[in-house]
Protein backbone atom coordinates (compact mmCIF):
# COMPACT_ATOMS: atom_id res chain seq x y z
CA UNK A 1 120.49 -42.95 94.98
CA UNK A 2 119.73 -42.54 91.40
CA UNK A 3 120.66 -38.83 91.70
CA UNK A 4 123.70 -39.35 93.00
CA UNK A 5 124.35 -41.73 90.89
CA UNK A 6 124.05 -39.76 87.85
CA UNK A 7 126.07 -37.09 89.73
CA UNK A 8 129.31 -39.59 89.50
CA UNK A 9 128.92 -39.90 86.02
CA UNK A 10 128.49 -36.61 85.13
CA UNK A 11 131.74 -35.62 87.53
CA UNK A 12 133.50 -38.68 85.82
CA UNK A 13 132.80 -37.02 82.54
CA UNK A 14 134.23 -33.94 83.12
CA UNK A 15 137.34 -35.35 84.10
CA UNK A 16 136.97 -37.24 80.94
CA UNK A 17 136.61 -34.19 78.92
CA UNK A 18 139.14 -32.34 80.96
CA UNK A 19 141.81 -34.48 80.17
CA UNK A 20 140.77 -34.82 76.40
CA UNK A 21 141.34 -30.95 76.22
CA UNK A 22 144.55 -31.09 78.26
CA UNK A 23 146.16 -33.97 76.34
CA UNK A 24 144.99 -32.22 72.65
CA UNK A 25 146.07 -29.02 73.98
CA UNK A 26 149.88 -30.44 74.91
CA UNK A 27 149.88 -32.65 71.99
CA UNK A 28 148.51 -30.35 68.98
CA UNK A 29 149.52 -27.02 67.90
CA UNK A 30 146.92 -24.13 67.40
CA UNK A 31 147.71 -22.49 64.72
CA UNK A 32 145.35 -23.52 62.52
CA UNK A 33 141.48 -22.18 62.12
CA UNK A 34 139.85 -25.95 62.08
CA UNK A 35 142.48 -26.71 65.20
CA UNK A 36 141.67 -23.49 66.83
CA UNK A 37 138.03 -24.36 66.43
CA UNK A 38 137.84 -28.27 67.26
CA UNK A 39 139.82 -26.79 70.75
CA UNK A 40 136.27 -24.18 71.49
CA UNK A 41 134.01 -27.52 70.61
CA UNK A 42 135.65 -29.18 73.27
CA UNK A 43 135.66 -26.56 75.66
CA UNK A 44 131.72 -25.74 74.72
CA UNK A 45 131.08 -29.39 75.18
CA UNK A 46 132.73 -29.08 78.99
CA UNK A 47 130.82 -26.42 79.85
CA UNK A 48 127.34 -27.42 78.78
CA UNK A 49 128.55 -30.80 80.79
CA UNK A 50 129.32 -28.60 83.74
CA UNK A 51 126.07 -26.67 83.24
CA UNK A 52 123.81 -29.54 82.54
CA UNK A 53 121.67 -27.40 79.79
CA UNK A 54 122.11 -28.59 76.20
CA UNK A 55 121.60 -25.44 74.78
CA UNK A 56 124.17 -23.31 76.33
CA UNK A 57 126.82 -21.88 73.55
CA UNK A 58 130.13 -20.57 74.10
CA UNK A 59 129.67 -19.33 70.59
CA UNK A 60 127.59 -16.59 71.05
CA UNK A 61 129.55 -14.82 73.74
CA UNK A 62 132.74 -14.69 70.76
CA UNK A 63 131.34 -12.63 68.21
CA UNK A 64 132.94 -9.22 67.22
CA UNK A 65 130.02 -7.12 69.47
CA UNK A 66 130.24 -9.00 72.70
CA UNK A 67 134.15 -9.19 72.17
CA UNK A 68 134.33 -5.69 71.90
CA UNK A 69 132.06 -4.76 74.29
CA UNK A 70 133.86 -6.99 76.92
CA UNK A 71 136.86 -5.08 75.97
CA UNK A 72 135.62 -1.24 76.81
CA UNK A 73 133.57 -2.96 79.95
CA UNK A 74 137.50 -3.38 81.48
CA UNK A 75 137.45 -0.71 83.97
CA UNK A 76 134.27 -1.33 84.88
CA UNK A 77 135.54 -4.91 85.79
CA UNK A 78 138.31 -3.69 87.26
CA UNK A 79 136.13 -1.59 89.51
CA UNK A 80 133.54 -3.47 90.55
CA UNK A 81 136.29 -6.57 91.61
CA UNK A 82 138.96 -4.54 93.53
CA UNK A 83 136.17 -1.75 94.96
CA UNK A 84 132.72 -2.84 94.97
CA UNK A 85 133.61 -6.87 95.40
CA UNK A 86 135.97 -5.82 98.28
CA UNK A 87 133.81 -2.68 99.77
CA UNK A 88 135.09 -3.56 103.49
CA UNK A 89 139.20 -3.39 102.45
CA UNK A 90 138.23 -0.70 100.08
CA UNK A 91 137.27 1.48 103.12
CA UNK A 92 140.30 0.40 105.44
CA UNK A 93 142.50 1.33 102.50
CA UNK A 94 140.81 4.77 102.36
CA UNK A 95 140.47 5.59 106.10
CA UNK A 96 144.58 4.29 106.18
CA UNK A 97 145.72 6.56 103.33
CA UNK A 98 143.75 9.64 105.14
CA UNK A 99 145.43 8.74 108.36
CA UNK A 100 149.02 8.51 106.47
CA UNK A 101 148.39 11.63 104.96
CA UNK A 102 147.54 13.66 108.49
CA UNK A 103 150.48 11.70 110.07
CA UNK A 104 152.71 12.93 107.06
CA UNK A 105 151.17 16.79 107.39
CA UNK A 106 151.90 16.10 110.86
CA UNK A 107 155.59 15.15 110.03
CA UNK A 108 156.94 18.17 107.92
CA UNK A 109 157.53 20.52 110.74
CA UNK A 110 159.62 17.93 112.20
CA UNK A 111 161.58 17.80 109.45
CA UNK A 112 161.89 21.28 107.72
CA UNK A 113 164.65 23.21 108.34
CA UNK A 114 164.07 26.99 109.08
CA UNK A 115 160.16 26.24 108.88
CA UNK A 116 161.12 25.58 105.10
CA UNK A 117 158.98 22.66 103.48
CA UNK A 118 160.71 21.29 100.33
CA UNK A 119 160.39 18.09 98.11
CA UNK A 120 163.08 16.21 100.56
CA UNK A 121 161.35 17.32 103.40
CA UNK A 122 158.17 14.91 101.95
CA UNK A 123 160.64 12.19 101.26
CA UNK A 124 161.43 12.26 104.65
CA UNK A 125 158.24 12.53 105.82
CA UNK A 126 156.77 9.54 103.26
CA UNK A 127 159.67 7.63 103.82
CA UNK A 128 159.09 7.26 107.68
CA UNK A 129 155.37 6.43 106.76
CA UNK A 130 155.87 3.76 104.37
CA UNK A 131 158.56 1.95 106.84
CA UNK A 132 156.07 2.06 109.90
CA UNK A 133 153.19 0.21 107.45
CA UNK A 134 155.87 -2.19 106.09
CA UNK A 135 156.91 -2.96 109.60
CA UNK A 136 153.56 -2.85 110.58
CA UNK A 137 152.38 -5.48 108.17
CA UNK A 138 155.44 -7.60 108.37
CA UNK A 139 155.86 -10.83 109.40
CA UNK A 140 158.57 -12.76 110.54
CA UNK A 141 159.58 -16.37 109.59
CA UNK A 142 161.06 -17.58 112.89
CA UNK A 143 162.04 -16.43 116.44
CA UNK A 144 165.40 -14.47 115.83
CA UNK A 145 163.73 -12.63 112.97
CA UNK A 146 160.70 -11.67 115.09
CA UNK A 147 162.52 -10.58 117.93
CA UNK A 148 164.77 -8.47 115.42
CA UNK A 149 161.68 -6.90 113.74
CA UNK A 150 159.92 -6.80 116.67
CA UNK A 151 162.45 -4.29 117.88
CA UNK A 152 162.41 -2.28 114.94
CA UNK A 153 158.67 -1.75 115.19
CA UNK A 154 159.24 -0.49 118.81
CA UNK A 155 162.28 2.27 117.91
CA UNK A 156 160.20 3.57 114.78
CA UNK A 157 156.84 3.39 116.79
CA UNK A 158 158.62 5.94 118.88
CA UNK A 159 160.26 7.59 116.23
CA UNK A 160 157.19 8.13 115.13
CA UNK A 161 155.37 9.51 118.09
CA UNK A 162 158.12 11.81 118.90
CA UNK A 163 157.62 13.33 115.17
CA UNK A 164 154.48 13.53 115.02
CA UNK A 165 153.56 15.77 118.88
CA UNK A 166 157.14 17.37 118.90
CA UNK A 167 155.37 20.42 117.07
CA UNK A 168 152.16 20.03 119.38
CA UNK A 169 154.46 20.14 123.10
CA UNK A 170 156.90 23.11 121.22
CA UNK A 171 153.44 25.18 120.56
CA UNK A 172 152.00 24.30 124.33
CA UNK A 173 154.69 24.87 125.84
CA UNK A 174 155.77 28.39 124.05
CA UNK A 175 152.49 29.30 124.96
CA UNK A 176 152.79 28.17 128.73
CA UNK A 177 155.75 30.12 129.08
CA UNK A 178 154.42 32.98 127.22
CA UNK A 179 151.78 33.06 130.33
CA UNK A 180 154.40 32.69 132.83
CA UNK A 181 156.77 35.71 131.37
CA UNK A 182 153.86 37.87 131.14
CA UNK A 183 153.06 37.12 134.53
CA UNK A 184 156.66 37.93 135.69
CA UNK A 185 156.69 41.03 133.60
CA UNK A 186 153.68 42.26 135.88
CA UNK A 187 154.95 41.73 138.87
CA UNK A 188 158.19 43.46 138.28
CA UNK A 189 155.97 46.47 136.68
CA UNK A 190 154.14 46.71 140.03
CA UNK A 191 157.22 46.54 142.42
CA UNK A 192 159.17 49.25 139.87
CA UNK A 193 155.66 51.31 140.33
CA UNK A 194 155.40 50.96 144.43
CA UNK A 195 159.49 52.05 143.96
CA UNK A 196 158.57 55.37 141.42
CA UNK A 197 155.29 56.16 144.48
CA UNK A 198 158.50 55.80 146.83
CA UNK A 199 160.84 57.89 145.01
CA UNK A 200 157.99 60.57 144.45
CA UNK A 201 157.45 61.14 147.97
CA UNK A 202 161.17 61.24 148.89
CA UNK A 203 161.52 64.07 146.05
CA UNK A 204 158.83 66.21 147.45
CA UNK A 205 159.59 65.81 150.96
CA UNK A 206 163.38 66.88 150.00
CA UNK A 207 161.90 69.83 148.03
CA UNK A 208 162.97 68.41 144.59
CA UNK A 209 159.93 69.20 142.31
CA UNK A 210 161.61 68.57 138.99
CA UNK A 211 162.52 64.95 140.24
CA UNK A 212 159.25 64.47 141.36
CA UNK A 213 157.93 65.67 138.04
CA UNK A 214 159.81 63.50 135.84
CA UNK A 215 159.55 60.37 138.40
CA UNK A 216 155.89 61.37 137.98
CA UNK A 217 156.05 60.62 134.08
CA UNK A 218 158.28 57.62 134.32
CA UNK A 219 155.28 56.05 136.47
CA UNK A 220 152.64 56.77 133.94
CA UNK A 221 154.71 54.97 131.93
CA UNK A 222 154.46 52.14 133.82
CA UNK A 223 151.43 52.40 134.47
CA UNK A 224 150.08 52.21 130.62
CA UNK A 225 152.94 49.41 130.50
CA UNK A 226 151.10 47.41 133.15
CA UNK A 227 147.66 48.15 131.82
CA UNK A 228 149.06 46.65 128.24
CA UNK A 229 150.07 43.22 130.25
CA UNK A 230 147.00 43.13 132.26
CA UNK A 231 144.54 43.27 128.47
CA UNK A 232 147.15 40.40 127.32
CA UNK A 233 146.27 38.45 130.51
CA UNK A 234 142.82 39.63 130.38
CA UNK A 235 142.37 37.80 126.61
CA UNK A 236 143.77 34.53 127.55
CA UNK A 237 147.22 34.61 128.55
CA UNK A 238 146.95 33.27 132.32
CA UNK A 239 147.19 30.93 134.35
CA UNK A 240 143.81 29.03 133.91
CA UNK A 241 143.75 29.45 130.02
CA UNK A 242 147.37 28.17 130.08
CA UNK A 243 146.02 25.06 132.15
CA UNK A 244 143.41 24.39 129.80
CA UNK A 245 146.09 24.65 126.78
CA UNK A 246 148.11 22.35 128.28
CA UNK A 247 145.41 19.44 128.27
CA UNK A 248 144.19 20.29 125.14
CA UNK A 249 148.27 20.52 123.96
CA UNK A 250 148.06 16.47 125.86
CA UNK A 251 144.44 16.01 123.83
CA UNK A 252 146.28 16.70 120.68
CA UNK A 253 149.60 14.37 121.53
CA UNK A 254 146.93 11.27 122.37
CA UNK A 255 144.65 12.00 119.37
CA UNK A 256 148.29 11.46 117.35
CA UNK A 257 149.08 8.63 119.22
CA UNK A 258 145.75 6.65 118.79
CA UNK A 259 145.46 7.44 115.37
CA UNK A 260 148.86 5.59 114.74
CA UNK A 261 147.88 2.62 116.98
CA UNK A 262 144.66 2.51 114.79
CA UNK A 263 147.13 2.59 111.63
CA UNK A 264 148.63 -0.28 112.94
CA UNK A 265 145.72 -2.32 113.04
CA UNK A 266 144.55 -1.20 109.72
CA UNK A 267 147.94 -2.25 108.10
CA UNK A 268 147.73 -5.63 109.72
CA UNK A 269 144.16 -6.46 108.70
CA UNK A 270 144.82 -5.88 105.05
CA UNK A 271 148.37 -5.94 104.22
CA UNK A 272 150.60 -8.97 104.54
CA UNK A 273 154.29 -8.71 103.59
């Protein structure tokens, strides 16, 4: 009882002394040394009342060194409260700004013209970015607002998908039909080579050795053109690479597509606008 006792005083004078220094600050004008220095003996007196230790001095932490060594410690405050103090938003910032910057490398194909990237083409690229996040992190103030915003974040989420896998389907699927005209190209080789074998006989059953001479050469030809096609297959232009390039082309388009969900939460957690 006698503890907390002593506790209400000691709250009730540091109210008291509060108020002191509140009502002489409003009241008196510092511009004087003595003023300026009557104004730290109050605020010494508070905090050796907050402190509970007679001894404490305010004093000692306002001479030139310590002032000047507070001064060239500001960056190091500056760090150690927005990074160290804050480690866990710290490394949602950083894993957000390497996301944006993949999703933005991802973006520039989309919008370069002639395969050209120039400074507008990052604009463009930065610009869709920045919206997504804003819309991301946004929230609304009542219903018609949400559902407004709401349907922004849906038409830019898919503004955003289609930019960022349109250059992932138009590779898979020049390389899918790079398999399939290769594989068209060989069977048309083979039925012009079972025609030349045709034409061959005809010319040497009718007597026509010159005919089947040069027929002969124009099916070498072929031949070394259909050998060329079947090494192309042969290295990975088929049918069961092309499968396999198709679900890694689908791989690619979902790694994309997570990555921006996972912006998404990232933005929420620690932005607010």
């Amino acid at each position: 009882m006698q503890d907390d006792k002593e506790k209400v005083e000691n709250g009730k004078e540091i109210l008291r002394q509060i108020k002191n220094i509140k009502s002489s600050f409003e009241s008196e004008l510092v511009d004087h040394v003595e003023e300026e220095m009557s104004f730290l003996d109050k605020v010494n007196k508070l905090v050796r009342t907050i402190l509970g230790d007679d001894t404490l001095s305010i004093y000692q932490a306002l001479d030139r060194e310590s002032l000047e060594r507070w001064k060239k410690a500001r960056f190091s405050r500056w760090f150690k409260k927005t990074v160290i103090n804050n480690f866990r938003h710290t490394m949602y910032f950083m894993l957000l700004a390497t996301i944006t910057g993949f999703l933005v490398s991802e973006a520039l194909t989309f919008y370069a013209i002639d395969n050209v990237v120039t400074t507008k083409v990052y604009v463009k690229a930065l610009l869709t970015e920045v919206c997504f996040i804003f819309l991301s992190g946004y929230k609304s103030k009542d219903i018609l607002e949400k559902v407004w915003v709401n349907a922004l974040r849906v038409g830019i989420f898919f503004l955003m998908i289609f930019v960022i896998t349109s250059q992932t389907f138009k590779i898979g699927i020049q390389g899918s039909s790079e398999v399939n005209l290769i594989e068209q190209q060989i069977v048309l080789v083979q039925e012009q080579i079972k025609q030349k074998e045709k034409d061959i006989e005809y010319f040497k059953k009718i007597g026509w050795p010159r005919n089947a001479a040069r027929t002969t050469i124009e099916k070498q030809d072929l031949l070394q053109k259909l050998i060329s096609l079947k090494e192309e297959q042969a290295k990975g232009k088929n049918k069961d690479v092309s499968k396999i390039e198709t679900y890694k082309m689908y791989g690619r388009a979902a790694f994309r597509v997570l990555l921006l969900f996972i912006s998404v939460l990232i933005t929420r957690r620690i932005f607010s606008f």
